[in-house]
Protein backbone atom coordinates (compact mmCIF):
# COMPACT_ATOMS: atom_id res chain seq x y z
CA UNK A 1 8.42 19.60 -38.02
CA UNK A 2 5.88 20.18 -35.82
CA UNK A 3 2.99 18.12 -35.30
CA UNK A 4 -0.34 17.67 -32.94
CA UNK A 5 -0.08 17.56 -29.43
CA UNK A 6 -0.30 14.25 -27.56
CA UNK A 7 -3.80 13.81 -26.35
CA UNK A 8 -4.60 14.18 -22.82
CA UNK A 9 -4.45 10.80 -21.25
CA UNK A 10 -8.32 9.29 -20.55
CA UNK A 11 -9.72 11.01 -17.09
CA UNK A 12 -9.42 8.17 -14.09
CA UNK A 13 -12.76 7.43 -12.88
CA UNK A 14 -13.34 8.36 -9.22
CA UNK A 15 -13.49 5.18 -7.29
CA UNK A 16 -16.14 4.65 -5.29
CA UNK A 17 -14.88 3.70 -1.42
CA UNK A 18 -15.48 1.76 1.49
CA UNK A 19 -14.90 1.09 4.66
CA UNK A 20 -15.52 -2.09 7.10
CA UNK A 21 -16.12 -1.64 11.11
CA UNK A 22 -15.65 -5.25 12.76
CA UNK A 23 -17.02 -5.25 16.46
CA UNK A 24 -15.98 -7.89 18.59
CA UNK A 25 -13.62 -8.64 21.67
CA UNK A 26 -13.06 -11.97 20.08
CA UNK A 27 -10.97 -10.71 17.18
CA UNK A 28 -9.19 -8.02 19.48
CA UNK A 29 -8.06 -10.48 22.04
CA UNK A 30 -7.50 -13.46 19.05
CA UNK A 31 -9.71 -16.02 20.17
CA UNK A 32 -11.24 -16.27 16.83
CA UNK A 33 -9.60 -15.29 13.62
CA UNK A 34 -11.35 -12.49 11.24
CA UNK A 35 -12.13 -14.35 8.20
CA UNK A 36 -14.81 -12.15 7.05
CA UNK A 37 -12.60 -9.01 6.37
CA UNK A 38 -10.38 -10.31 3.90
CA UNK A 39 -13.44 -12.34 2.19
CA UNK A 40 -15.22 -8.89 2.16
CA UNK A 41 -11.77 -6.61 0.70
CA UNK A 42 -11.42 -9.40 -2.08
CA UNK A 43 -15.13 -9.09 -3.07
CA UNK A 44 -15.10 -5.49 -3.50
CA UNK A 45 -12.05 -4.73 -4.99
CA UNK A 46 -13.06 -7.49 -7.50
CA UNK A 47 -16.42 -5.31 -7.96
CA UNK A 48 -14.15 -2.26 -8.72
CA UNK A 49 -15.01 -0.86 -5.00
CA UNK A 50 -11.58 -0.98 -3.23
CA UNK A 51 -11.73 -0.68 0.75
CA UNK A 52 -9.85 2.66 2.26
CA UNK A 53 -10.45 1.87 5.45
CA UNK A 54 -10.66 -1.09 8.09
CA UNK A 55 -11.14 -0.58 11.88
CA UNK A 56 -11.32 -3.39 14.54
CA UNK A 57 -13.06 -2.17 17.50
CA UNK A 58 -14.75 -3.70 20.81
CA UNK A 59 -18.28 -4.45 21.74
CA UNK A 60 -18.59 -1.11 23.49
CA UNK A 61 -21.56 0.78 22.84
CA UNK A 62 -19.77 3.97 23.09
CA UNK A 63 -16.86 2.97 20.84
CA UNK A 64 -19.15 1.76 18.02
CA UNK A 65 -20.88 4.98 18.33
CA UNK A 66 -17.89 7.04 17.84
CA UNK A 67 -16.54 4.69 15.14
CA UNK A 68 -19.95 4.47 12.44
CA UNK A 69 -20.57 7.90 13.52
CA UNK A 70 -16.95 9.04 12.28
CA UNK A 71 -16.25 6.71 9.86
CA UNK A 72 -19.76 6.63 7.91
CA UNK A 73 -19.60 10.69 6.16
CA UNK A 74 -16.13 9.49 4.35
CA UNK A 75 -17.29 6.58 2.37
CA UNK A 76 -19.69 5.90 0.39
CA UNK A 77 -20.14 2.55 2.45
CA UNK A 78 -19.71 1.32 5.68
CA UNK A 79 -20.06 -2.41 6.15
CA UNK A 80 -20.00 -3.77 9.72
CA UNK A 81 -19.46 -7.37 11.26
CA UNK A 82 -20.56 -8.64 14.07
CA UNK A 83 -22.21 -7.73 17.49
CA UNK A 84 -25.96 -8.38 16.13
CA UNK A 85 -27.00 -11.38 17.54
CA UNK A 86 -29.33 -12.49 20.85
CA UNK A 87 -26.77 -12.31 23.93
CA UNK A 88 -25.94 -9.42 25.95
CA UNK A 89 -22.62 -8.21 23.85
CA UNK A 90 -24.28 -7.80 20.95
CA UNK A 91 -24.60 -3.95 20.91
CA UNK A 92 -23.77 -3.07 17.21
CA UNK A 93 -26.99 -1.74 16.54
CA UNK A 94 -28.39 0.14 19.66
CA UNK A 95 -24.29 1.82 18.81
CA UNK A 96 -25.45 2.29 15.14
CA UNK A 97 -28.77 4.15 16.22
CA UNK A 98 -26.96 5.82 18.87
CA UNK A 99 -24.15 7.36 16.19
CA UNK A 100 -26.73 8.69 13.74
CA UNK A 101 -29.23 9.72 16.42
CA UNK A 102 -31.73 7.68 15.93
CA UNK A 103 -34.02 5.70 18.55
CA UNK A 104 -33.53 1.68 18.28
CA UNK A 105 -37.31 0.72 17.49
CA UNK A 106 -38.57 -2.85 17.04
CA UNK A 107 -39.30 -3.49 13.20
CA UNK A 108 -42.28 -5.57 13.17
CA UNK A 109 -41.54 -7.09 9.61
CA UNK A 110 -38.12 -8.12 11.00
CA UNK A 111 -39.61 -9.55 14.25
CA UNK A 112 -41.75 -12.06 12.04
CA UNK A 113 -38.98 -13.05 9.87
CA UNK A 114 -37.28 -14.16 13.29
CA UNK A 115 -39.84 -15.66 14.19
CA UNK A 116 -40.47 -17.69 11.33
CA UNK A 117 -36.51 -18.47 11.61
CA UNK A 118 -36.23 -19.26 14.87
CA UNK A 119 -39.97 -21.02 15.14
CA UNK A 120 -40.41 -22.28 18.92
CA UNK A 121 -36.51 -20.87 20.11
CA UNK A 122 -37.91 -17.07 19.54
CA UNK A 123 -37.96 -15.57 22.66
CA UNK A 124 -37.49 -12.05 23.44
CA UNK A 125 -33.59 -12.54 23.18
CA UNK A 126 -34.36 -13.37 19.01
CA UNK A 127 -36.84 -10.67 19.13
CA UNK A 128 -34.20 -8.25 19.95
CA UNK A 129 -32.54 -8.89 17.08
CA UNK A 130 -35.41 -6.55 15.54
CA UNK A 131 -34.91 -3.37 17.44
CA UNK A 132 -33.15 -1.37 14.44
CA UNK A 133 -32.52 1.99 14.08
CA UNK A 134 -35.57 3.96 13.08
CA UNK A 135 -36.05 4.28 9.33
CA UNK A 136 -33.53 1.43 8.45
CA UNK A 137 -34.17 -0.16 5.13
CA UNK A 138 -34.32 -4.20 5.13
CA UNK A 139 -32.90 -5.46 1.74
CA UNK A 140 -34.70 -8.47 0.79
CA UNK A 141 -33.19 -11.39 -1.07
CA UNK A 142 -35.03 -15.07 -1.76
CA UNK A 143 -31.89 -16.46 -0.89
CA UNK A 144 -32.36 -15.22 2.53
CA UNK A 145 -34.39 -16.12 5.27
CA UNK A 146 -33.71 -12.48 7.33
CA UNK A 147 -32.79 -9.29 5.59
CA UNK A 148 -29.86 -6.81 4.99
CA UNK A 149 -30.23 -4.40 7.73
CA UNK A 150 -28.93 -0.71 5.67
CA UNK A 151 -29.00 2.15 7.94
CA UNK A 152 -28.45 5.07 5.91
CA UNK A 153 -24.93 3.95 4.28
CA UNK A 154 -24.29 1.27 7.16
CA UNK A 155 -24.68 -2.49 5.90
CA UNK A 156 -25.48 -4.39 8.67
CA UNK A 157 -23.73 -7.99 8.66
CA UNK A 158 -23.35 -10.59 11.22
CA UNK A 159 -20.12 -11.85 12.31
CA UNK A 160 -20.52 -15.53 12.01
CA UNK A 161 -18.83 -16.28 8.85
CA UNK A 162 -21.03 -18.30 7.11
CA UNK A 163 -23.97 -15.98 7.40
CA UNK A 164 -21.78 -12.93 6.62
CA UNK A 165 -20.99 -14.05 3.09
CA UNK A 166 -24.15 -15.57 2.23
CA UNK A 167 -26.14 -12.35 3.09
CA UNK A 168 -23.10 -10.29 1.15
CA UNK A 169 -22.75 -12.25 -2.13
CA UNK A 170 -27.02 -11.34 -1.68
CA UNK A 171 -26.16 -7.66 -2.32
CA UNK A 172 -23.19 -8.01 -3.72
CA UNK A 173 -24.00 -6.31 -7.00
CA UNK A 174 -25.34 -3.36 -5.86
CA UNK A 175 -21.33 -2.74 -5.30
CA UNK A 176 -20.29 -3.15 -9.12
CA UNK A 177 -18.09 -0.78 -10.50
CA UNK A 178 -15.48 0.55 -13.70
CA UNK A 179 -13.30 -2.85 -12.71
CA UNK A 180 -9.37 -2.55 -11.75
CA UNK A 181 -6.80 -3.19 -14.67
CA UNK A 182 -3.82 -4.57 -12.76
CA UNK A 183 0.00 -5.74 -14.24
CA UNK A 184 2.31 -7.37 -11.86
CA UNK A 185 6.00 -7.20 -12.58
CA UNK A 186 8.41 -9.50 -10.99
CA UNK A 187 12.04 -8.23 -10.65
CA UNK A 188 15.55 -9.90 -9.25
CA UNK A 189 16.83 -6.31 -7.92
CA UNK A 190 16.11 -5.06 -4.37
CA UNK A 191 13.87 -1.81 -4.34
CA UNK A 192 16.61 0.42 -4.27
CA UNK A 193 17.67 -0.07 -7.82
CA UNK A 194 13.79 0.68 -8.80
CA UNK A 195 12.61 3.51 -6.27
CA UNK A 196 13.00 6.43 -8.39
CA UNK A 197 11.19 5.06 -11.71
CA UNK A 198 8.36 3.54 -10.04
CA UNK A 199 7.99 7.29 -8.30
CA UNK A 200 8.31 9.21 -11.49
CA UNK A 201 6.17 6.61 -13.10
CA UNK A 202 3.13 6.68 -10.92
CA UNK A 203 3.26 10.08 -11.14
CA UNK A 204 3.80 10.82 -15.00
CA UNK A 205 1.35 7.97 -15.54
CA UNK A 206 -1.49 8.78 -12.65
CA UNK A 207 -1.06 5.18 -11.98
CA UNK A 208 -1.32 3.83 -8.30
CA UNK A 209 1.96 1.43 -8.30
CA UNK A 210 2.69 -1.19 -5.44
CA UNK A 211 6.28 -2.79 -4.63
CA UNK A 212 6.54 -5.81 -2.09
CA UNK A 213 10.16 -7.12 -1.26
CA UNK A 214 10.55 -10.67 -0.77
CA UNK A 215 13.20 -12.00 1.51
CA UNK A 216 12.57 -15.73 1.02
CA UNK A 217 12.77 -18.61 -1.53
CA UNK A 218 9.53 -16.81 -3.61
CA UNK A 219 12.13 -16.32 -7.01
CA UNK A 220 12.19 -12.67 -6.99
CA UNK A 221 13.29 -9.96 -4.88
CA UNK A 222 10.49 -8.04 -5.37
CA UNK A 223 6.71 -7.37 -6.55
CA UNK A 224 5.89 -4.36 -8.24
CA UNK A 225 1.77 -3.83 -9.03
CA UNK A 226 0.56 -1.24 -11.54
CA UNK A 227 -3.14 -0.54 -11.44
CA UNK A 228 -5.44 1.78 -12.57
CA UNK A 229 -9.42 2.21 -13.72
CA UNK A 230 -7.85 3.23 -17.20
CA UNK A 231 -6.28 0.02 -19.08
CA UNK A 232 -4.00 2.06 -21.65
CA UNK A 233 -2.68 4.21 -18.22
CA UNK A 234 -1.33 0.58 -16.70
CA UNK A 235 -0.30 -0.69 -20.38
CA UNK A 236 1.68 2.41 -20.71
CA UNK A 237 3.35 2.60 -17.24
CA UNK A 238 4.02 -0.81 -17.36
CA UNK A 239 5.85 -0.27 -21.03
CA UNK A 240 8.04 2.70 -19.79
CA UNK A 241 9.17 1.14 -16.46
CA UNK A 242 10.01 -1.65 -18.24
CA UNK A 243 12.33 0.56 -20.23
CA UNK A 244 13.27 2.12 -16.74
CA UNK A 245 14.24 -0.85 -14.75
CA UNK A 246 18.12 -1.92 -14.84
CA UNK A 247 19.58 -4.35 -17.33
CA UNK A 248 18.52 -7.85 -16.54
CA UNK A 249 16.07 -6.70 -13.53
CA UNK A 250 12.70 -8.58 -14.70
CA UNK A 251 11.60 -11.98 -14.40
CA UNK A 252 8.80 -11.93 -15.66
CA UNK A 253 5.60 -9.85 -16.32
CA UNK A 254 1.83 -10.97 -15.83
């Protein structure tokens, strides 16, 4: 008997991407630990905006020139951290111009919201702090005191931790996107026993599919994620390799 054919499965939305530039000797040489990165990858994959690219880099002019001006065509945005403060290392934004082209130009509007900040303290080292890119955009918030600096798809954050998130979780929905749909599976075989049905099930199903081995005390052996844009493309993976998987291989499923 023959019947209808099976309907196409739903299209995947194209996700939109970023990327994140940190600048700063301090996290290459491990005196201080990059908090803001993982805070920032958490954020926007909970947004439905995964990150698809992360580079650590110095404070050298030159190198964040050649990093925003290489990274910043791919994505649809680039978020930096750190180098944008008073002292003499701070070179993320003369780099920023100096990838796109641009001259650094003091931005009046910015130099009075330092001002007002910084009150007595604002000497010319604060006021440098205004010299932006020409034609940057400053994203206003009333939660803030000083703006987002966006030059062209570049969101300008500052390293210190506290500041970074605060002026993020201020923008933060511009980012919001078609969320994730993710099922975990955990399994007491080693990755061997599953490697061929996770490939022919990511592919069959256009699903992106994860597996993490564990060697410790964690109750499984290993992880395996299943994730998509489309929920009934995860539900269905998820339903065949659990058909897949050898006798007695899952734990449990979340």
């Amino acid at each position: 008997m023959s019947g209808a054919p099976a309907p196409a499965p739903a299209p995947a939305p194209a996700p939109a991407t970023a990327a994140i530039v940190a600048v700063g000797n301090e996290l290459l040489s491990g005196k201080v630990a990059d908090t803001n990165t993982p805070f920032l990858i958490a954020e926007l994959r909970e947004l439905g905006f995964p990150v698809a690219e992360l580079r650590t880099i110095p404070d050298d002019i030159d190198r964040i020139a050649g990093t925003f001006g290489e990274v910043a065509p791919r994505f649809e945005a680039v978020f930096s951290s750190g180098g944008v403060g008073p002292t003499h290392d701070d070179l993320t934004l003369p780099g920023i111009a100096r990838a796109f082209g641009l001259r650094l130009v003091r931005n009046e509007e910015l130099a009075e919201d330092l001002a007002a900040l910084y009150g007595g303290a604002a000497n010319e080292a604060v006021l440098r702090m205004a010299d932006v890119p020409e034609g940057a955009t400053l994203l206003r918030d009333r939660r803030l005191a000083v703006p987002v600096i966006l030059v062209r798809n570049v969101y300008i954050l500052p390293g210190e931790p506290t500041l970074f998130r605060k002026k993020f979780l201020a923008i933060r929905e511009r980012f919001r996107r078609d969320p994730f749909h993710l099922r975990r599976v955990f399994l007491g075989v080693d990755e061997p026993a599953i490697a061929s049905a996770l490939a022919d099930a990511e592919r069959r199903f256009e699903v992106a599919i994860g597996s993490y081995p564990r060697y410790d005390d964690a109750g499984y052996r290993v992880l395996v994620t299943v994730e998509s844009k489309v929920r009934t493309r995860v539900e269905d993976a998820v339903s065949h390799l659990l058909a897949a998987f050898p006798a007695g291989a899952v734990i449990r499923v979340e």
